[in-house]
Protein backbone atom coordinates (compact mmCIF):
# COMPACT_ATOMS: atom_id res chain seq x y z
CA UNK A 1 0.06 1.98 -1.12
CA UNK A 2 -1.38 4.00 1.70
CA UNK A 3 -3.47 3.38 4.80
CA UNK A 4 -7.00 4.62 5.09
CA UNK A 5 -9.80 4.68 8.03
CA UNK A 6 -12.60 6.20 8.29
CA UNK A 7 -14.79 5.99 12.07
CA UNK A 8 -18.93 7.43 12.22
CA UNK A 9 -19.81 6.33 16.39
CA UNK A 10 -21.72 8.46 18.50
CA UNK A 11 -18.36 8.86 20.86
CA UNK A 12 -15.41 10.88 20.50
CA UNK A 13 -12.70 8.95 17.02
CA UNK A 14 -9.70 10.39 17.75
CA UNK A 15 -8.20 7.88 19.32
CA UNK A 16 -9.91 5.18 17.75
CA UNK A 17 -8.82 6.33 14.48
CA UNK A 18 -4.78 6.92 15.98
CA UNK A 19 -5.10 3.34 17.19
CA UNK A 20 -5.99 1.87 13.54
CA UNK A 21 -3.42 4.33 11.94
CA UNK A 22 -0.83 2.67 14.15
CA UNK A 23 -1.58 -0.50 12.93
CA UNK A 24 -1.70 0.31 8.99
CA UNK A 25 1.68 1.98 9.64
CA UNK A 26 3.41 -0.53 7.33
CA UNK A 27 1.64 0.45 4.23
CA UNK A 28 3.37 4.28 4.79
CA UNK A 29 5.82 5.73 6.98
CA UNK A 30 6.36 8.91 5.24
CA UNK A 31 3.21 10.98 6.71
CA UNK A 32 0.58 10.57 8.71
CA UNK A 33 -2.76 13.03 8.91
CA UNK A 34 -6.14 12.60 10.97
CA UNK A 35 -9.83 15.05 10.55
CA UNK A 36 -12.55 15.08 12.79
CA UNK A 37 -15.67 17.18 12.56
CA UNK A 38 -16.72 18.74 15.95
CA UNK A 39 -20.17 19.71 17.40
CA UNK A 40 -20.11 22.68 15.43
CA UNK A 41 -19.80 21.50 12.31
CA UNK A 42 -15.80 22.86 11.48
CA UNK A 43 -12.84 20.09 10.21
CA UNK A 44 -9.97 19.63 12.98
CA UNK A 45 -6.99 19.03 10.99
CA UNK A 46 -3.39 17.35 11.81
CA UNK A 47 -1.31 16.21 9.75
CA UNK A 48 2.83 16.35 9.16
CA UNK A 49 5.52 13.78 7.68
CA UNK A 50 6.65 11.53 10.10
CA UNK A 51 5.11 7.74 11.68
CA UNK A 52 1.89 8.09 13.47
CA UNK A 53 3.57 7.92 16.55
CA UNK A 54 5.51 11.32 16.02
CA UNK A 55 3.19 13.46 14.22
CA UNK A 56 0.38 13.17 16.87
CA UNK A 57 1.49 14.67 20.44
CA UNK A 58 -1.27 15.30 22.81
CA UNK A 59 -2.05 18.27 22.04
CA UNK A 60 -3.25 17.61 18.78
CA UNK A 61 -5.85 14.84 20.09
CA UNK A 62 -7.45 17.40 22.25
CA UNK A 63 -7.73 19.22 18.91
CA UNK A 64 -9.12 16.12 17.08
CA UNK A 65 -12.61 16.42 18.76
CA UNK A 66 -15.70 15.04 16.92
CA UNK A 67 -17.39 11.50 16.62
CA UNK A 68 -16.70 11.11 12.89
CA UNK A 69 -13.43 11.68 11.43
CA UNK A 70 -11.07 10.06 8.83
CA UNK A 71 -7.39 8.97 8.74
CA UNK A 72 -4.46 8.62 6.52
CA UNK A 73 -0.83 7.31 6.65
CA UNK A 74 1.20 7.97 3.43
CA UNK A 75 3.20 6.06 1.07
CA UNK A 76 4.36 8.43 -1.44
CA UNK A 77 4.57 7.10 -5.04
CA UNK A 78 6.28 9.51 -7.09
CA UNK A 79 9.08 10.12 -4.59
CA UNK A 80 8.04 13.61 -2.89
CA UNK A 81 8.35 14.15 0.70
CA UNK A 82 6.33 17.29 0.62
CA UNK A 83 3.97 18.02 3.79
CA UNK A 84 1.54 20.05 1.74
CA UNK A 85 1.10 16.73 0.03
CA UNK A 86 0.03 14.44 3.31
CA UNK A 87 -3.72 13.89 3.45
CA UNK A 88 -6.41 13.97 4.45
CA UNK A 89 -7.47 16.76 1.68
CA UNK A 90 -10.19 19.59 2.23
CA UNK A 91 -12.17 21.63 0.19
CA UNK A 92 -14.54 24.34 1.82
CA UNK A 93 -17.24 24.37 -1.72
CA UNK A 94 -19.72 22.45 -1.45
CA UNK A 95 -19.97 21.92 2.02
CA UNK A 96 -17.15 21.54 2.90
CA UNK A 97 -15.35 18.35 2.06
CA UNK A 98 -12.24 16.19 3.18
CA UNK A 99 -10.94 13.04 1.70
CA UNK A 100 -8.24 10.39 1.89
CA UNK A 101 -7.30 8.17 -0.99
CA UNK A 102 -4.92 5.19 -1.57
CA UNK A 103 -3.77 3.98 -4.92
CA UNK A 104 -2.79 6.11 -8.49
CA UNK A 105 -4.99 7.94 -10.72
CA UNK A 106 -3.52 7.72 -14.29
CA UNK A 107 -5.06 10.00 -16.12
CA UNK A 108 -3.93 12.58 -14.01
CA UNK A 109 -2.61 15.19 -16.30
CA UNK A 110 -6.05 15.17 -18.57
CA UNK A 111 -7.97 15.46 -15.29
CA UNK A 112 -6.12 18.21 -14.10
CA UNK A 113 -7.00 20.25 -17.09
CA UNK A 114 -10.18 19.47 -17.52
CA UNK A 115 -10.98 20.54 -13.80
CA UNK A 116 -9.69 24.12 -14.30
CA UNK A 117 -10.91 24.48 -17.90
CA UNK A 118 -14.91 23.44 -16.74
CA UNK A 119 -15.11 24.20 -13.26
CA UNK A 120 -12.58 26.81 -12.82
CA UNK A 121 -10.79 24.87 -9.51
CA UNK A 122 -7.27 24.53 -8.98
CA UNK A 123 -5.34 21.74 -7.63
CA UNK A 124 -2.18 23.38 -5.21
CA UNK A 125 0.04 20.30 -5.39
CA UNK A 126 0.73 17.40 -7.60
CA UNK A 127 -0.99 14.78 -5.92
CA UNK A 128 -3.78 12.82 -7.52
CA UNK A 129 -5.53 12.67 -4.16
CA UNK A 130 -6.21 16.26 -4.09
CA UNK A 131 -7.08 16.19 -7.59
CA UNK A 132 -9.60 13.54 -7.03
CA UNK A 133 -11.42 15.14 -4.51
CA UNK A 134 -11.73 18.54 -6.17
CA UNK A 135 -13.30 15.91 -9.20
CA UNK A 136 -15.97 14.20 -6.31
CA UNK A 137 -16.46 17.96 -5.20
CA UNK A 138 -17.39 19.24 -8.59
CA UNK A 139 -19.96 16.43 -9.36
CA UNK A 140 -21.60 17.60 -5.59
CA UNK A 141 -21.85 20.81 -6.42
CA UNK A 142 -24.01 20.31 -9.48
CA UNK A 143 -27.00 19.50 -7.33
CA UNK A 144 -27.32 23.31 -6.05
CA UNK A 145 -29.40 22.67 -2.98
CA UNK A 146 -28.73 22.62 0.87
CA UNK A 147 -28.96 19.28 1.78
CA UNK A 148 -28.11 16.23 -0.25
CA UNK A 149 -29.67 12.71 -0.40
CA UNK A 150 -28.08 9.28 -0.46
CA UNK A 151 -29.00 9.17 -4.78
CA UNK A 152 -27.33 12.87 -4.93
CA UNK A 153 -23.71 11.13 -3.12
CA UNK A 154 -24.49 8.17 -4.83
CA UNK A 155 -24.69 10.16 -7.99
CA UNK A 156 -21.76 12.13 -7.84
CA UNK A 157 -19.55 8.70 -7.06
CA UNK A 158 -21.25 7.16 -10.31
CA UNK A 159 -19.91 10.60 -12.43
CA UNK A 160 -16.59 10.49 -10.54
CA UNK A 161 -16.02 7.16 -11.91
CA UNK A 162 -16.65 7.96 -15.15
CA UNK A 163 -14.20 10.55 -14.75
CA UNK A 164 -10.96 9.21 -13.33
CA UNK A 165 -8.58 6.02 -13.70
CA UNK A 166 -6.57 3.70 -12.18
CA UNK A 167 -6.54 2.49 -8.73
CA UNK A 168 -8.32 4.01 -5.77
CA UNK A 169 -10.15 3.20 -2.46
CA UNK A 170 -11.42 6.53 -0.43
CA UNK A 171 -12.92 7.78 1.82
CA UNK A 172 -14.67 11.38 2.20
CA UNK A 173 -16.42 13.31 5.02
CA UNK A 174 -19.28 15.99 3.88
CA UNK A 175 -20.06 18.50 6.71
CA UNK A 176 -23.77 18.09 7.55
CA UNK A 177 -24.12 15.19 6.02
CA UNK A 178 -21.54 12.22 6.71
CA UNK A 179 -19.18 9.87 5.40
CA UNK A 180 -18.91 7.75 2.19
CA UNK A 181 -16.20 5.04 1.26
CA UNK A 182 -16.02 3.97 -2.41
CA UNK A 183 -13.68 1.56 -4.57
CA UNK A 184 -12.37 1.40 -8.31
CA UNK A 185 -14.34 -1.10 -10.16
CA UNK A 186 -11.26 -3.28 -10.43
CA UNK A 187 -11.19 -3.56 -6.46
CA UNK A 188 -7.11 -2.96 -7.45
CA UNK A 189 -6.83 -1.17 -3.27
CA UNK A 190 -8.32 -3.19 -0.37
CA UNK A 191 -11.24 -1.01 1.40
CA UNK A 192 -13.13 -2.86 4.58
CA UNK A 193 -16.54 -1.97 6.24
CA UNK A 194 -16.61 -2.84 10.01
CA UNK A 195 -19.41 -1.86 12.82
CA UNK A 196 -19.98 -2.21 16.83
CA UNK A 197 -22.48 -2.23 18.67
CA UNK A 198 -22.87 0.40 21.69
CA UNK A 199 -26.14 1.26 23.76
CA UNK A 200 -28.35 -0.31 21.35
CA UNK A 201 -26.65 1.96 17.83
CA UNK A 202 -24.17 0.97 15.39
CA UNK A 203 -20.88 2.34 14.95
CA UNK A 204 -19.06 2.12 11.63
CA UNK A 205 -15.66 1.80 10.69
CA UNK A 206 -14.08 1.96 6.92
CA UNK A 207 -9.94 0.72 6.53
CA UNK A 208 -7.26 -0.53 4.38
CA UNK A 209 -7.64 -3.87 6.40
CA UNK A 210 -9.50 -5.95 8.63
CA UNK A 211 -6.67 -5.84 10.99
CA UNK A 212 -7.53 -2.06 11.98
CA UNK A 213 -11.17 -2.98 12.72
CA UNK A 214 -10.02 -6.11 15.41
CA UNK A 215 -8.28 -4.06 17.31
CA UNK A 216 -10.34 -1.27 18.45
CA UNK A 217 -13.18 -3.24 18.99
CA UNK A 218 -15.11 -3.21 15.53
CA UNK A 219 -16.78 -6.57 13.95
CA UNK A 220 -15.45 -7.61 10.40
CA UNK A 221 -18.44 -7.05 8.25
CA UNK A 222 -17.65 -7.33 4.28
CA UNK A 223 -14.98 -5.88 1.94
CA UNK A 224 -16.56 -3.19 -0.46
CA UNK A 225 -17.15 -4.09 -3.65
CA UNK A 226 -15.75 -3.04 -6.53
CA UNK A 227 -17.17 0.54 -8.16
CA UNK A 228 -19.28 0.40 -4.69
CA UNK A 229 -19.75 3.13 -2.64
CA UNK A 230 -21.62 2.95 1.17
CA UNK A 231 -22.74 6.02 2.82
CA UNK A 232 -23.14 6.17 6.60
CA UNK A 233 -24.82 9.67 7.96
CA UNK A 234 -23.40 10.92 11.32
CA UNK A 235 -27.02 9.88 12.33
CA UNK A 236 -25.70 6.44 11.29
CA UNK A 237 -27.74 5.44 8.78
CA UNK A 238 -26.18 3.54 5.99
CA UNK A 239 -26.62 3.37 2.52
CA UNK A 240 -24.71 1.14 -0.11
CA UNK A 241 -25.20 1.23 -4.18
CA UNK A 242 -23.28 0.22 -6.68
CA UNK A 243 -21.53 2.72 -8.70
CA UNK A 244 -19.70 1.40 -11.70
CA UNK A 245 -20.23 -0.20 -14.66
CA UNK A 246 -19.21 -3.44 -15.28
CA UNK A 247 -16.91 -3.70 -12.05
CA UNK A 248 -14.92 -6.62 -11.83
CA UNK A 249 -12.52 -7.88 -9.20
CA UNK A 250 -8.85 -7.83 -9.79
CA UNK A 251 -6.94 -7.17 -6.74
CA UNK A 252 -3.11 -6.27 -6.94
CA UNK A 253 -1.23 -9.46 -5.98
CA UNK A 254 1.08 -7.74 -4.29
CA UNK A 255 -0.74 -6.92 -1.11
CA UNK A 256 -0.74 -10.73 -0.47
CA UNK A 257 2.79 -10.93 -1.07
CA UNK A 258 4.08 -8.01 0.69
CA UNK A 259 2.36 -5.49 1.71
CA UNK A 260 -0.55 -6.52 4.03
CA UNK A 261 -0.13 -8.02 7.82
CA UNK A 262 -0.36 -11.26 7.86
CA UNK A 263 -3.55 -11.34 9.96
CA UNK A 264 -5.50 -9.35 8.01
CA UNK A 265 -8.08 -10.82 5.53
CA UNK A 266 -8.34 -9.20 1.86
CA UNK A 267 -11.13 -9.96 -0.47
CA UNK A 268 -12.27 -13.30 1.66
CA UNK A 269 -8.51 -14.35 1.74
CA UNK A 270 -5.74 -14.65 4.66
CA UNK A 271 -2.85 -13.23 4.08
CA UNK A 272 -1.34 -15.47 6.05
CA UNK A 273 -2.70 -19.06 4.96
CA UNK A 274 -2.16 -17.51 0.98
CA UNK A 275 1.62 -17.08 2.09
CA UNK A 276 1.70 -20.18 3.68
CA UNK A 277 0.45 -21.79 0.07
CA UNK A 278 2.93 -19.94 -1.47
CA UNK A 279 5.67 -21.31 0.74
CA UNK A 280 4.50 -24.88 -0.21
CA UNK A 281 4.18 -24.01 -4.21
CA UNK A 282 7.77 -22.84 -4.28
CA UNK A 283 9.71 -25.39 -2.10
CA UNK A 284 8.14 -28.20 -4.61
CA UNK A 285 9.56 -26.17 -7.47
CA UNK A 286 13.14 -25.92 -5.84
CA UNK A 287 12.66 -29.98 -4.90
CA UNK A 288 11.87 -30.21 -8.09
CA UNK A 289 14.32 -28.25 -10.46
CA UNK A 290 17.17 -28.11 -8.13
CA UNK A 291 18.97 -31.03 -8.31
CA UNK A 292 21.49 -30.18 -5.10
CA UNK A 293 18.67 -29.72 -2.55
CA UNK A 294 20.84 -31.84 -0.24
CA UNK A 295 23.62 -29.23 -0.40
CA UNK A 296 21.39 -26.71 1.57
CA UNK A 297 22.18 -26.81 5.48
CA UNK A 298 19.38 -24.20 6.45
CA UNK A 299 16.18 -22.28 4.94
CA UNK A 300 16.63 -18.22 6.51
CA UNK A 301 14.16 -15.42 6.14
CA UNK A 302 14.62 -12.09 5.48
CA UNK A 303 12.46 -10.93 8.16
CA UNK A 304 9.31 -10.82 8.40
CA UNK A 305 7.06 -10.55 5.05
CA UNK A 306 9.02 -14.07 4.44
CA UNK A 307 8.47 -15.66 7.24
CA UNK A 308 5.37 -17.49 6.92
CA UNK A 309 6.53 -18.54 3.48
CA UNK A 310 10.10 -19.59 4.52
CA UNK A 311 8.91 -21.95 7.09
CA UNK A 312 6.88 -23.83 4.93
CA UNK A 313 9.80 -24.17 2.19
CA UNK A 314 11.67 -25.56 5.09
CA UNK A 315 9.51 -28.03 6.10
CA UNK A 316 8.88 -28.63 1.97
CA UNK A 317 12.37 -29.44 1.82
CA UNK A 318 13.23 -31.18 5.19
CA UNK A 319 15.62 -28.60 6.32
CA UNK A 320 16.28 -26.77 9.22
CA UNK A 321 14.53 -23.50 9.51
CA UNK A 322 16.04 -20.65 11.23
CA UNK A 323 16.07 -16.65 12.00
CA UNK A 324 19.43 -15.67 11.00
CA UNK A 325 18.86 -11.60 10.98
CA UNK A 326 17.38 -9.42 13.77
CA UNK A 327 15.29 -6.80 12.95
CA UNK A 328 15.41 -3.58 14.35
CA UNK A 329 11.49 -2.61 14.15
CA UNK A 330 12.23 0.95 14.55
CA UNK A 331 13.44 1.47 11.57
CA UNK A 332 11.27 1.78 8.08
CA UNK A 333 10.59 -0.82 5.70
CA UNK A 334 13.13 0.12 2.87
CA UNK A 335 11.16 -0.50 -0.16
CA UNK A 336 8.32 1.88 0.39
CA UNK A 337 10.80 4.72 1.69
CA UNK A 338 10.61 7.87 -0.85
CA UNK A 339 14.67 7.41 -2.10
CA UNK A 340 16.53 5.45 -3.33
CA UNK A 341 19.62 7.26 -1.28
CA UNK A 342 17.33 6.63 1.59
CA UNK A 343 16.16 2.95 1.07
CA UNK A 344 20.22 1.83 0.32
CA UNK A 345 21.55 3.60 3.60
CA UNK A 346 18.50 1.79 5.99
CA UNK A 347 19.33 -1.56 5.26
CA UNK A 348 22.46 -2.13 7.69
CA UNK A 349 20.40 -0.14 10.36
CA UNK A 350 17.62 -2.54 9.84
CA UNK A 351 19.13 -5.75 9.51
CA UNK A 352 21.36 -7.62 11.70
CA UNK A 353 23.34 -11.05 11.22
CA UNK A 354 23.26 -14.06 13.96
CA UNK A 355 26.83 -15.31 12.50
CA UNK A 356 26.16 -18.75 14.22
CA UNK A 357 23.55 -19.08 11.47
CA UNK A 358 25.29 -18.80 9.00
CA UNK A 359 29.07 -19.42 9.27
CA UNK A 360 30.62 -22.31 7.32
CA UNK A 361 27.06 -23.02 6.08
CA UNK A 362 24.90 -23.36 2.66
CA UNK A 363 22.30 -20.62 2.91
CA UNK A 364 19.06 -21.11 1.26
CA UNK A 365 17.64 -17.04 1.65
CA UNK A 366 13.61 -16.62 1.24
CA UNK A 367 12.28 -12.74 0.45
CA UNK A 368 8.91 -12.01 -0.56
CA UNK A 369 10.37 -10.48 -4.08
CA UNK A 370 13.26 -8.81 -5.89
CA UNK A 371 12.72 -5.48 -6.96
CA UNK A 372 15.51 -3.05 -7.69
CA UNK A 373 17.79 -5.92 -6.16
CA UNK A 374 19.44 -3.21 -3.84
CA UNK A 375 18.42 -4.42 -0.87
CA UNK A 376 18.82 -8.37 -1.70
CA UNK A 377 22.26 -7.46 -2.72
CA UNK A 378 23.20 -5.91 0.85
CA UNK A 379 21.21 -8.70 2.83
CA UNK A 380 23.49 -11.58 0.54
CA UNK A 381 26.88 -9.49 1.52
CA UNK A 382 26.02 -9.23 4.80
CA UNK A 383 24.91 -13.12 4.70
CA UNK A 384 28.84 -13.62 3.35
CA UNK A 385 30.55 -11.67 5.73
CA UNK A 386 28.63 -13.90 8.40
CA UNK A 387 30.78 -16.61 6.94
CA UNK A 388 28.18 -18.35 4.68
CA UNK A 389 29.69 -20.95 2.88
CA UNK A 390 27.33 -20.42 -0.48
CA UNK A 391 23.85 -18.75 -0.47
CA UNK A 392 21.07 -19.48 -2.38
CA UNK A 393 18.07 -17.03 -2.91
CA UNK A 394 14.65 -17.74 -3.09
CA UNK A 395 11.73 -15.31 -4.30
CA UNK A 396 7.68 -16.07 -3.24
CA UNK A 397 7.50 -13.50 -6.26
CA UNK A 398 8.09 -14.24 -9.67
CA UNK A 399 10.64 -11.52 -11.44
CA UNK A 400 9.07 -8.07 -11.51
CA UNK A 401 9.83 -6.82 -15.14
CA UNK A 402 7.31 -4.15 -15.73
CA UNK A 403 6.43 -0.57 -14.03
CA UNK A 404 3.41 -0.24 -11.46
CA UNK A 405 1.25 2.59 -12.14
CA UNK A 406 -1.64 1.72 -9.65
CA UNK A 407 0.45 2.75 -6.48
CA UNK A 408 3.36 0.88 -5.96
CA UNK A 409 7.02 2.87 -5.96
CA UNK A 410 8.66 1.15 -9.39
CA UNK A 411 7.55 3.15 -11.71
CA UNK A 412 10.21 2.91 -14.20
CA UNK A 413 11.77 -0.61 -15.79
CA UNK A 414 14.78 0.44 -15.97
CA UNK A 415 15.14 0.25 -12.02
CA UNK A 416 14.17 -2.83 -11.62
CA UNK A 417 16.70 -5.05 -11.56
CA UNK A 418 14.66 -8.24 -13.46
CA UNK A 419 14.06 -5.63 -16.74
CA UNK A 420 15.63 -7.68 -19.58
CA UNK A 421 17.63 -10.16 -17.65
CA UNK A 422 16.88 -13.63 -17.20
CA UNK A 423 17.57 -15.46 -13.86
CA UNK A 424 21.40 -16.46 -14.51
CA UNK A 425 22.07 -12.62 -14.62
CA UNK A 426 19.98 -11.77 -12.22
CA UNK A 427 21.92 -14.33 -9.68
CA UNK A 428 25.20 -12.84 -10.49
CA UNK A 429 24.32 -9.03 -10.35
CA UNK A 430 22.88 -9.81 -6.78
CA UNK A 431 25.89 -12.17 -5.57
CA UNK A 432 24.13 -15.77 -5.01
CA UNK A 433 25.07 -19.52 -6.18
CA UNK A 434 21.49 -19.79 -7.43
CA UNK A 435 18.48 -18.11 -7.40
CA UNK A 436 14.77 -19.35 -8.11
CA UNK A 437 11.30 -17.48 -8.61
CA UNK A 438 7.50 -18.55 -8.13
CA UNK A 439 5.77 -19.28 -11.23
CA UNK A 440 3.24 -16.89 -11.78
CA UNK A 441 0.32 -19.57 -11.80
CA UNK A 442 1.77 -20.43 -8.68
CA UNK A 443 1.48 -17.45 -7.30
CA UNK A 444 -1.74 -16.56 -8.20
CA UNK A 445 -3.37 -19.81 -7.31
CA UNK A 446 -1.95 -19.50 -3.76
CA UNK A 447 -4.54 -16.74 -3.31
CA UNK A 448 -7.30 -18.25 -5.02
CA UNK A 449 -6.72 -21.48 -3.30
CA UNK A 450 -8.32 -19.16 -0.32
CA UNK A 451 -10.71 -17.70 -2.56
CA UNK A 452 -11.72 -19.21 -5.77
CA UNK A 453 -14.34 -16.37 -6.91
CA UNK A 454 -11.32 -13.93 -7.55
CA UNK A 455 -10.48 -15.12 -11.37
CA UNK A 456 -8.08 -12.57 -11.95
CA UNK A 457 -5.42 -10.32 -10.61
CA UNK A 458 -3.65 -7.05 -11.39
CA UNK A 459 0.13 -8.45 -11.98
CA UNK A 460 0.92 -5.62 -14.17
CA UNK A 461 4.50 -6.03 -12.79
CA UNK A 462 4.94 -9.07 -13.85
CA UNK A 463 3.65 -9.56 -17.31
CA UNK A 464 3.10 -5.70 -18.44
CA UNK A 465 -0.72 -6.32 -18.73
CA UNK A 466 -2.68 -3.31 -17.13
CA UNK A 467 -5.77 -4.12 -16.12
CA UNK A 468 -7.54 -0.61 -16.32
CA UNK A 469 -6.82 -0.67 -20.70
CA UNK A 470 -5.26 2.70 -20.77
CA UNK A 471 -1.73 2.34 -20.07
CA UNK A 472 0.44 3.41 -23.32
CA UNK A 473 4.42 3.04 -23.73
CA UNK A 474 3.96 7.17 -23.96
CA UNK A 475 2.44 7.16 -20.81
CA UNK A 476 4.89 5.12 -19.51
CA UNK A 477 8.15 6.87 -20.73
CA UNK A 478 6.41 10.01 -19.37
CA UNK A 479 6.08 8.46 -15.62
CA UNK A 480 9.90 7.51 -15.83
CA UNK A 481 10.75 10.84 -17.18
CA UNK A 482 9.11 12.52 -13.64
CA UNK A 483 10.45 10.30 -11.94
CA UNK A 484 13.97 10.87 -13.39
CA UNK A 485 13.38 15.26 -12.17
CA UNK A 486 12.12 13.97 -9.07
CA UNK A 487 15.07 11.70 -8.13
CA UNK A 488 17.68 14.51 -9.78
CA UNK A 489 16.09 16.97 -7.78
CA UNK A 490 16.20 14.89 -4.21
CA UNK A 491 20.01 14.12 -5.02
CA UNK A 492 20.92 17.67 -5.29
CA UNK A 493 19.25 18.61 -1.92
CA UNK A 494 20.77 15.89 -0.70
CA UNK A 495 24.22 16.80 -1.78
CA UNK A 496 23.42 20.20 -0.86
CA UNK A 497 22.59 19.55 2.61
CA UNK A 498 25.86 17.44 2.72
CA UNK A 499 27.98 20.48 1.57
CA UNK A 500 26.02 22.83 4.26
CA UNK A 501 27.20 19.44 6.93
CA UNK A 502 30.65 19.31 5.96
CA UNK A 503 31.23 23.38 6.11
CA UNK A 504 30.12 23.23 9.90
């Protein structure tokens, strides 16, 4: 669930594009990674783990020279931590060529083969991204002649979705040529197109969201389409052709509940208002099925994806809204943090109790979802040692029962704590009085109700339905078996590093 940006402008994009990564930093803290091309036609390159903030000193902008360059914070999905797998990508044949990608190829494996077997490259980590621009720079490299058109890019997108699967919004610079943004024909990853006018020229600007484009100074223009692709020269000419057959719009419901900003706008909806309607669409169902709504003293968020919605159950319900935890923004939103070790240790250090709030009180708690039901489990023990009379717990999600192969971290079911349990078990493994989930059709329509062209959404995670057709159980067990070496592997290092701590 990465951040992307991509800036053509006929002034220097270094800091435009650190300004934007900044503000995408929620959808990955793990890595961060920004490429220019200078007057002379060569790639400037940084990129290391670590937030935006700490991987780009000032020495590194006055490396990042160039008036068209592309950006990348990382979210890894398979749990690796590995610098050589932060993007943006490069390849030097043909042209040289650098990409950055968010979402999850699933045919991976096949691809990888296929690439080495026909066209003899090789892909030096395990990351889909790289793989997926090796399979964009294969279908360039067919044309065999100096300078390419907007039908040979255009071309080479159409054969590159042919090729691959799953979810994925991208975009690539080609040195001597420019910069091209394209999106899966499900439209599963947000992708934006923004531009400014300077001195009588247009700018452009590709991102994750529209928030990136407000704030440095770039005008909203459209989301791209699904399976389309736009091409902007670093003349600034732009292009825009549709790429895929039969695209169709499905975007993954779980941007609107979680992991966009509020103030952005996805696919001609506001996060915000869409959380707001989901607020409203789950305090009638407590009103409704709950038949000791009087009991509750006070509706609390757990800060902040909740917010928006918790107010509105409050004011559903008649009850007092409050913000009974402090958050300490410095620390990294625990579910998209690579370990599990990792995302259980960060809660206390991001979470704080106002005891006022909650002592000798009924708690009605509000979260965006339940997941692996870590996290909800520390928040409701840290709600009871405020002195919380009883808690209840409500999710803007309904019960997350299936794996996410399209880019989110819960790959396997058997971490998620929802996976053959109904609600009554689900309340007592997490500690509550009572717990309650959105409908589904609730959920959904909350989104549509800002958007009624989008007819359907990827909710693989909630009813096991994958929108792409080519998800198998094989594929499936496979996913949770890498995931299993991955996680073994990480808890070894990490109890080897303890050993090394202790002996000093």
């Amino acid at each position: 669930m990465c951040g992307i940006v991509g800036i053509v402008s006929q002034n220097p994009v270094n800091q435009l594009i650190y300004d934007a990564l900044t503000l995408l930093q929620h959808r990955g803290q793990d890595a961060a990674g920004i490429v220019t091309v200078d007057d002379e036609n060569r790639f400037r390159l940084r990129k290391a783990n670590g937030l935006v903030s700490d991987v780009f000193e000032q020495v590194h902008m006055l490396r990042l020279q160039g008036n068209a360059g592309i950006g990348h914070v990382r979210y890894p999905t398979a749990g690796s931590s590995s610098v050589s797998e932060a993007q943006p990508f490069y390849v030097n044949s043909p042209y040289g060529l650098t990409l950055v990608h968010n979402g999850n190829l699933t045919n991976s494996a096949e691809l990888k083969e296929k690439l080495f077997r026909l066209a003899r490259r090789h892909v030096n980590t395990n990351s889909d991204s790289e793989l997926l621009l090796n399979i964009l720079a294969n279908h360039l490299d067919k044309f065999e002649k100096y300078q390419l058109d907007a039908d040979d890019i255009f071309t080479a997108i159409k054969r590159t979705h042919k090729d691959i699967r799953g979810a994925y919004a991208c975009v690539a610079m080609i040195i001597g040529h420019g910069m091209v943004a394209f999106r899966d024909p499900n439209g599963i990853r947000p992708l934006v197109l923004g531009k400014r006018e300077e001195k009588g020229k247009t700018d452009y600007m590709f991102a994750s969201e529209s928030i990136a484009l407000d704030t440095v100074g770039f005008e909203f223009v459209r989301d791209i389409q699904p399976g389309e692709a736009v091409y902007v020269t670093f003349n600034g000419d732009i292009h825009s052709v549709q790429c895929a057959e039969n695209p169709k719009l499905t975007p993954c419901i779980f941007e609107y509940v979680y992991f966009a900003r509020p103030d952005s706008c996805i696919d001609g909806v506001s996060v915000y208002a869409a959380r707001v309607h989901m607020g409203q669409r789950l305090g009638e169902k407590i009103a409704r099925e709950w038949q000791d709504v009087d009991d509750i003293d006070v509706v609390i968020p757990v800060p902040e994806t909740s917010n928006d919605i918790a107010l509105r159950i409050a004011r559903v319900l008649n009850k007092p809204y409050r913000q009974g935890f402090v958050k300490n923004r410095y620390v990294g939103r625990t579910f998209i943090m690579p370990g599990q070790a990792q995302r259980v240790s960060s809660v206390r250090r991001k979470l704080n109790t106002i005891a006022s709030e909650f002592k000798d009180k009924n708690v009605l708690l509000v979260d965006d979802s339940i997941v692996r039901g870590t996290t909800s489990e520390q928040i409701i023990e840290m709600a009871k040692a405020a002195g919380a009379k009883k808690i209840y717990f409500a999710s803007a999600a309904p019960e997350i029962r299936y794996p996410n192969v399209y880019g989110i971290d819960m790959p396997t079911k058997h971490e998620l704590i929802a996976y053959g349990r109904d609600v009554d078990e689900i309340a007592r493994l997490v500690g509550v009085d009572k717990l309650i989930f959105q409908d589904l059709e609730a959920l959904t329509s909350s989104v549509q109700q800002e958007n009624p062209a989008i007819e359907e959404f990827d909710c693989s995670v909630f009813t096991g339905y994958y929108v792409t057709g080519d998800i198998t159980p094989e594929y499936l067990d496979n996913i949770a078996q890498q995931r299993n070496d991955i996680a073994k592997k990480m808890r070894e290092k990490d109890a080897a590093n303890l050993e090394m701590h202790n002996e000093k």
